[in-house]
C-alpha atoms as a PDB file:
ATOM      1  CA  UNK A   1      -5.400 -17.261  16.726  1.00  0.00           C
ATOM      2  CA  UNK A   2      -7.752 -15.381  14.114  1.00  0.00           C
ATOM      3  CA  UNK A   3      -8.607 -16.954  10.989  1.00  0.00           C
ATOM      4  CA  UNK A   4      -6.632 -15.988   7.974  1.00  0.00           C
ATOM      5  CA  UNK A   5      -6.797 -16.844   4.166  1.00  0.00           C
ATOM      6  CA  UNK A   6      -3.389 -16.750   1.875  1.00  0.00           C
ATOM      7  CA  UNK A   7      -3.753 -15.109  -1.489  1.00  0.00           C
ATOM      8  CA  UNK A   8      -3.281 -13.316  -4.496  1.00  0.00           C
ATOM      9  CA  UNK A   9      -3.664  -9.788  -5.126  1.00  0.00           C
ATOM     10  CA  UNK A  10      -5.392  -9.905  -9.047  1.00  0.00           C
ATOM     11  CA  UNK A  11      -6.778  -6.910  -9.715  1.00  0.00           C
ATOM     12  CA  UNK A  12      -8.339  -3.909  -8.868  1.00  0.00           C
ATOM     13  CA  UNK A  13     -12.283  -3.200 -10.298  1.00  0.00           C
ATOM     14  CA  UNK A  14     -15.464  -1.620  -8.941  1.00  0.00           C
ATOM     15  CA  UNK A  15     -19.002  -2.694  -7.890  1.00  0.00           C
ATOM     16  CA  UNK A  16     -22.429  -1.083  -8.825  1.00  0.00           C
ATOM     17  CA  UNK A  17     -24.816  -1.402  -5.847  1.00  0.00           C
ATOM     18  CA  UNK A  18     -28.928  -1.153  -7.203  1.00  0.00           C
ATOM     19  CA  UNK A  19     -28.241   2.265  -5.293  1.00  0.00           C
ATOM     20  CA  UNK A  20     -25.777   3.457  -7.876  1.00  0.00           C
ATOM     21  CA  UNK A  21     -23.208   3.632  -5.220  1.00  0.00           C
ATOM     22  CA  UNK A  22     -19.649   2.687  -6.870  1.00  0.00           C
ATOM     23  CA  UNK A  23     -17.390   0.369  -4.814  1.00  0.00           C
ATOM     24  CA  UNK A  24     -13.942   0.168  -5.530  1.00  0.00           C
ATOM     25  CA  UNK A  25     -12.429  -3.416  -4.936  1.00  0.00           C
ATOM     26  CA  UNK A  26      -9.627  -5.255  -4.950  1.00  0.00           C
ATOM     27  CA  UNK A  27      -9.582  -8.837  -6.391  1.00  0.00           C
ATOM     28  CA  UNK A  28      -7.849 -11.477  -4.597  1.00  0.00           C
ATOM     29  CA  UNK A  29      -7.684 -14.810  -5.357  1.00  0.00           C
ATOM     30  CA  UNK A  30      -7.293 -17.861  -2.606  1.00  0.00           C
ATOM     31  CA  UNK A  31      -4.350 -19.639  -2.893  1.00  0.00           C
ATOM     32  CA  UNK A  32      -5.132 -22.983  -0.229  1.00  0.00           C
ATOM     33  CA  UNK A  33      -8.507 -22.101   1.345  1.00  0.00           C
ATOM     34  CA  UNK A  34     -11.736 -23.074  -0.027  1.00  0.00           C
ATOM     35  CA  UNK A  35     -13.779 -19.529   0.509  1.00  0.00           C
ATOM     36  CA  UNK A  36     -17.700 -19.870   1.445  1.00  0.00           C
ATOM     37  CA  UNK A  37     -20.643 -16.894   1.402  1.00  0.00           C
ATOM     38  CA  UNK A  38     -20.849 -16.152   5.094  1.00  0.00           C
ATOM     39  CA  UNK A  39     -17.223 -14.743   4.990  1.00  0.00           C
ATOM     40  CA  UNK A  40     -19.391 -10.886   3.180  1.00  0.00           C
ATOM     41  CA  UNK A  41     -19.302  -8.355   5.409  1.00  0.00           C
ATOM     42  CA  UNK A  42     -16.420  -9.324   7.923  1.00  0.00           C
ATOM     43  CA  UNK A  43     -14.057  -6.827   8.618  1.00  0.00           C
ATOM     44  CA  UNK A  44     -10.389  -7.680   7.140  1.00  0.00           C
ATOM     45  CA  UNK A  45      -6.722  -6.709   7.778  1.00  0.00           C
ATOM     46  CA  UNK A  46      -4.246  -7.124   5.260  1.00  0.00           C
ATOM     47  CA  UNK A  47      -0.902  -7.949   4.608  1.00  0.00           C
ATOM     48  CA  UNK A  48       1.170  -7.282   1.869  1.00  0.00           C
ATOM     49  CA  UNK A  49       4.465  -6.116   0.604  1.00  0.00           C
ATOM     50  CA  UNK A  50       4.565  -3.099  -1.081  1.00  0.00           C
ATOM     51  CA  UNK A  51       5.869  -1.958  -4.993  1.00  0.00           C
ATOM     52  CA  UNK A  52       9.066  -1.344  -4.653  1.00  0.00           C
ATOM     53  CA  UNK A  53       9.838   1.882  -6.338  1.00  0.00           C
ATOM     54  CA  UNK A  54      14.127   1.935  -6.408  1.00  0.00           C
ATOM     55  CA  UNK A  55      16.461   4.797  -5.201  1.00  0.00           C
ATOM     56  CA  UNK A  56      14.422   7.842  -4.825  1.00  0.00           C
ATOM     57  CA  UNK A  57      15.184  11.794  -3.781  1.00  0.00           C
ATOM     58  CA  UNK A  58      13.868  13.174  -0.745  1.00  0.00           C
ATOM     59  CA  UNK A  59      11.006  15.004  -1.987  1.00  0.00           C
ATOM     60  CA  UNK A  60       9.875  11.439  -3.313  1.00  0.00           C
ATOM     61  CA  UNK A  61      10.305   9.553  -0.470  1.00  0.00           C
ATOM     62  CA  UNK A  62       9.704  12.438   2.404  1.00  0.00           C
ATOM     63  CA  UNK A  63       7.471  14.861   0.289  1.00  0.00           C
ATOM     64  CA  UNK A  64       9.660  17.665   1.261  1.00  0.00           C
ATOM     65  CA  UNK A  65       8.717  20.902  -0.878  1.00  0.00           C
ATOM     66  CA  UNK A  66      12.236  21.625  -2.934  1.00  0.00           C
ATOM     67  CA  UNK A  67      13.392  25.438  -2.987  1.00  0.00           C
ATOM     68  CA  UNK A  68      11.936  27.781  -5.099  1.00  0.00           C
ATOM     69  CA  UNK A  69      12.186  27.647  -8.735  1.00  0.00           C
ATOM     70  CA  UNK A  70      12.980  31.126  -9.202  1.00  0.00           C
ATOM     71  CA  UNK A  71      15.573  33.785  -8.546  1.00  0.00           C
ATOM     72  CA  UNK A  72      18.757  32.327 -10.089  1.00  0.00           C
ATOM     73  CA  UNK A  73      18.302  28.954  -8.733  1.00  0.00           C
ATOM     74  CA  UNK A  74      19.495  26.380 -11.473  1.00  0.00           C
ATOM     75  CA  UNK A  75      20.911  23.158  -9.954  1.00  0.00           C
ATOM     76  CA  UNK A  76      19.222  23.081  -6.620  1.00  0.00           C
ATOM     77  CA  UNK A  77      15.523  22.880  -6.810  1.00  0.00           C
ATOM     78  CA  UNK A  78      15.101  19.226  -5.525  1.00  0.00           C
ATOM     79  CA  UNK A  79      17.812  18.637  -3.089  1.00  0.00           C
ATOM     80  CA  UNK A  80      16.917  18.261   0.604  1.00  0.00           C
ATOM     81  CA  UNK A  81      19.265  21.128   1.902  1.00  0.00           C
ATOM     82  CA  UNK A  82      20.944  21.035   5.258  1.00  0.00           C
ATOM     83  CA  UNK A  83      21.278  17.699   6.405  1.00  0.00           C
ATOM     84  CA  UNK A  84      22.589  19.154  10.106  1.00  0.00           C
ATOM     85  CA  UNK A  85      24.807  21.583  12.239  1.00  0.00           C
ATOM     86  CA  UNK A  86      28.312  22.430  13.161  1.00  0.00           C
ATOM     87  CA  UNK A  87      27.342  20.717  16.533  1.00  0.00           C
ATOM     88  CA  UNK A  88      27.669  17.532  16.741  1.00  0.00           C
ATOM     89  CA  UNK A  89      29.330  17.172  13.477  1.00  0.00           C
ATOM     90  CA  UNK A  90      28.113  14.348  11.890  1.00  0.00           C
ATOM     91  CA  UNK A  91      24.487  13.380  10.560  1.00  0.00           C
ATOM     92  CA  UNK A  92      22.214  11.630  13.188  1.00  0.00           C
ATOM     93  CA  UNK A  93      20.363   8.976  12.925  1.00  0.00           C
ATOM     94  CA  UNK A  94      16.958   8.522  11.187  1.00  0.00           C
ATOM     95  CA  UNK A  95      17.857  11.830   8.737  1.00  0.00           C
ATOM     96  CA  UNK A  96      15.221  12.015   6.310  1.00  0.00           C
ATOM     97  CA  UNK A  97      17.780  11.734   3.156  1.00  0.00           C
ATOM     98  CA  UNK A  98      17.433   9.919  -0.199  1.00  0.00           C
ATOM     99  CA  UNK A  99      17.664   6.248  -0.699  1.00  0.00           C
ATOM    100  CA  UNK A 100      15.301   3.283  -1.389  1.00  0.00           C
ATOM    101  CA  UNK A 101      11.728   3.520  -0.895  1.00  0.00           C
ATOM    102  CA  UNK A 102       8.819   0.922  -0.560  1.00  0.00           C
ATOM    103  CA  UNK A 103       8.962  -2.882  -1.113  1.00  0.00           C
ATOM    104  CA  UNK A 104       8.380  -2.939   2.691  1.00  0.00           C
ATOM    105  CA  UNK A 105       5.410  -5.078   4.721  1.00  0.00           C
ATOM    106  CA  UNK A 106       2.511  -3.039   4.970  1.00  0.00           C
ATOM    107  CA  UNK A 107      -0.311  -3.708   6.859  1.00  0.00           C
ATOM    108  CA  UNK A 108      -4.083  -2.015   6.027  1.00  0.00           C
ATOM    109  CA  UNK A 109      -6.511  -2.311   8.360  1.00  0.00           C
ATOM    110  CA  UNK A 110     -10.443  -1.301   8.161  1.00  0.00           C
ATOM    111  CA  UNK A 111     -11.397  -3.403   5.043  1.00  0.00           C
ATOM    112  CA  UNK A 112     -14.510  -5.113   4.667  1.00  0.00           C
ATOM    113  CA  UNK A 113     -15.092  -8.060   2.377  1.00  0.00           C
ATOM    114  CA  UNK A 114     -17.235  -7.141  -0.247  1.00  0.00           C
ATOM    115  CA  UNK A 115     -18.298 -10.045  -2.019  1.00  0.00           C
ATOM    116  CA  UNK A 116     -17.171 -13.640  -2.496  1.00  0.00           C
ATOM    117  CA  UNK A 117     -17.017 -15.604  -5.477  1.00  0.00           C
ATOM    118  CA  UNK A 118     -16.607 -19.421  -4.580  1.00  0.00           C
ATOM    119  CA  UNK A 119     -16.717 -21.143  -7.524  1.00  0.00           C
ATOM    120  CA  UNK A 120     -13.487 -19.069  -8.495  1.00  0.00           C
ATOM    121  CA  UNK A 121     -12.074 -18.957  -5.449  1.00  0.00           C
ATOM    122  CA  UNK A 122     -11.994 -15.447  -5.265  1.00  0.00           C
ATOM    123  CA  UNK A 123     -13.243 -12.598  -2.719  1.00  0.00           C
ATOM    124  CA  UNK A 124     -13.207  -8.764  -3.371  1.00  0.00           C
ATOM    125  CA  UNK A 125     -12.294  -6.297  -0.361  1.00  0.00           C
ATOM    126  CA  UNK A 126     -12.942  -2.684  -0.282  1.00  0.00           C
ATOM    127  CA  UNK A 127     -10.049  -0.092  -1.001  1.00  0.00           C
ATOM    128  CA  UNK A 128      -6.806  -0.926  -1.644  1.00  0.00           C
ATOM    129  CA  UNK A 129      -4.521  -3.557  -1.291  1.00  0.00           C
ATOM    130  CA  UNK A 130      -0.724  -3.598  -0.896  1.00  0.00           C
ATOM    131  CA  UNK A 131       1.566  -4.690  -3.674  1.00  0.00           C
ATOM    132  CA  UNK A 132       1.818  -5.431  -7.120  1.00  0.00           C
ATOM    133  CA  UNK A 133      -0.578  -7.634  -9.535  1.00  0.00           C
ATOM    134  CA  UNK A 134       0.301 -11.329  -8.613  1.00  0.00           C
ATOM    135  CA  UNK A 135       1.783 -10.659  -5.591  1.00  0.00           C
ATOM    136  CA  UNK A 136       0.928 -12.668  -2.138  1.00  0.00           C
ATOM    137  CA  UNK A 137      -1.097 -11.356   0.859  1.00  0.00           C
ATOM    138  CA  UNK A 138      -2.645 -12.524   3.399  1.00  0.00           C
ATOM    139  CA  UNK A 139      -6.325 -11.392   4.401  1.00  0.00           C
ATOM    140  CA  UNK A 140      -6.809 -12.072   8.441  1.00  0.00           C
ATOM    141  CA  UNK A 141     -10.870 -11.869   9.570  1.00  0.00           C
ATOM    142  CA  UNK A 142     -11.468  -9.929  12.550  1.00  0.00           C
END
């Protein structure tokens, strides 16, 4: 089984390499595991649950383009449009329609760990990072 450490997304920031490459990281804090130095440079995948964003439309949730906004059109810009045909007469299954959108597991791999901060118990990973501010992933080294 690999190795994985329970945390805390914090916050997001950036590192300055002597190169003046920027970083961007993501803070998380360990919630049971005491973190040590040789963990810099392993390759992470992440698990989170992501923000949770309510009922949404379909071009929210699918991206789908909306009609165009001219030419008398006044009440249907942002609806889907045809949801299906006379044949078979009812909507199939997995239609791209409205309804809620995120607060689903999400998984991110190709992350490295950046750097690691011991003393707070804290490591920053490249990129992003599922979820809101406070809430719990889990980081498992490849």
């Amino acid at each position: 089984m690999k190795e994985s450490i329970k945390g805390i997304k914090l916050n997001m920031s950036q590192i300055f390499l002597d190169t003046g490459k920027v970083i961007p990281v993501t803070i998380i804090g360990s919630i049971d595991t005491q973190l040590s130095g040789d963990l810099e440079n392993r390759k992470v995948v992440i698990v989170g649950v992501s923000k949770g964003k309510g009922f949404a439309g379909g071009m929210k949730k699918w991206h789908f383009s909306g009609a165009e906004a001219t030419r008398g059109q006044s009440t249907k810009p942002r609806a889907p449009g045809s949801i299906g045909s006379q044949t078979p007469g009812r909507v199939r299954k997995g239609k791209k329609m409205a309804g809620r959108l995120g607060g689903g597991r999400v998984t991110v791999k190709g992350l490295r760990i950046v750097k690691v901060l011991p003393d707070q118990k804290q490591i920053m990973v490249s990129g992003p990072v599922p979820g809101a501010r406070n809430s719990k992933v889990v980081v498992k080294l490849d």
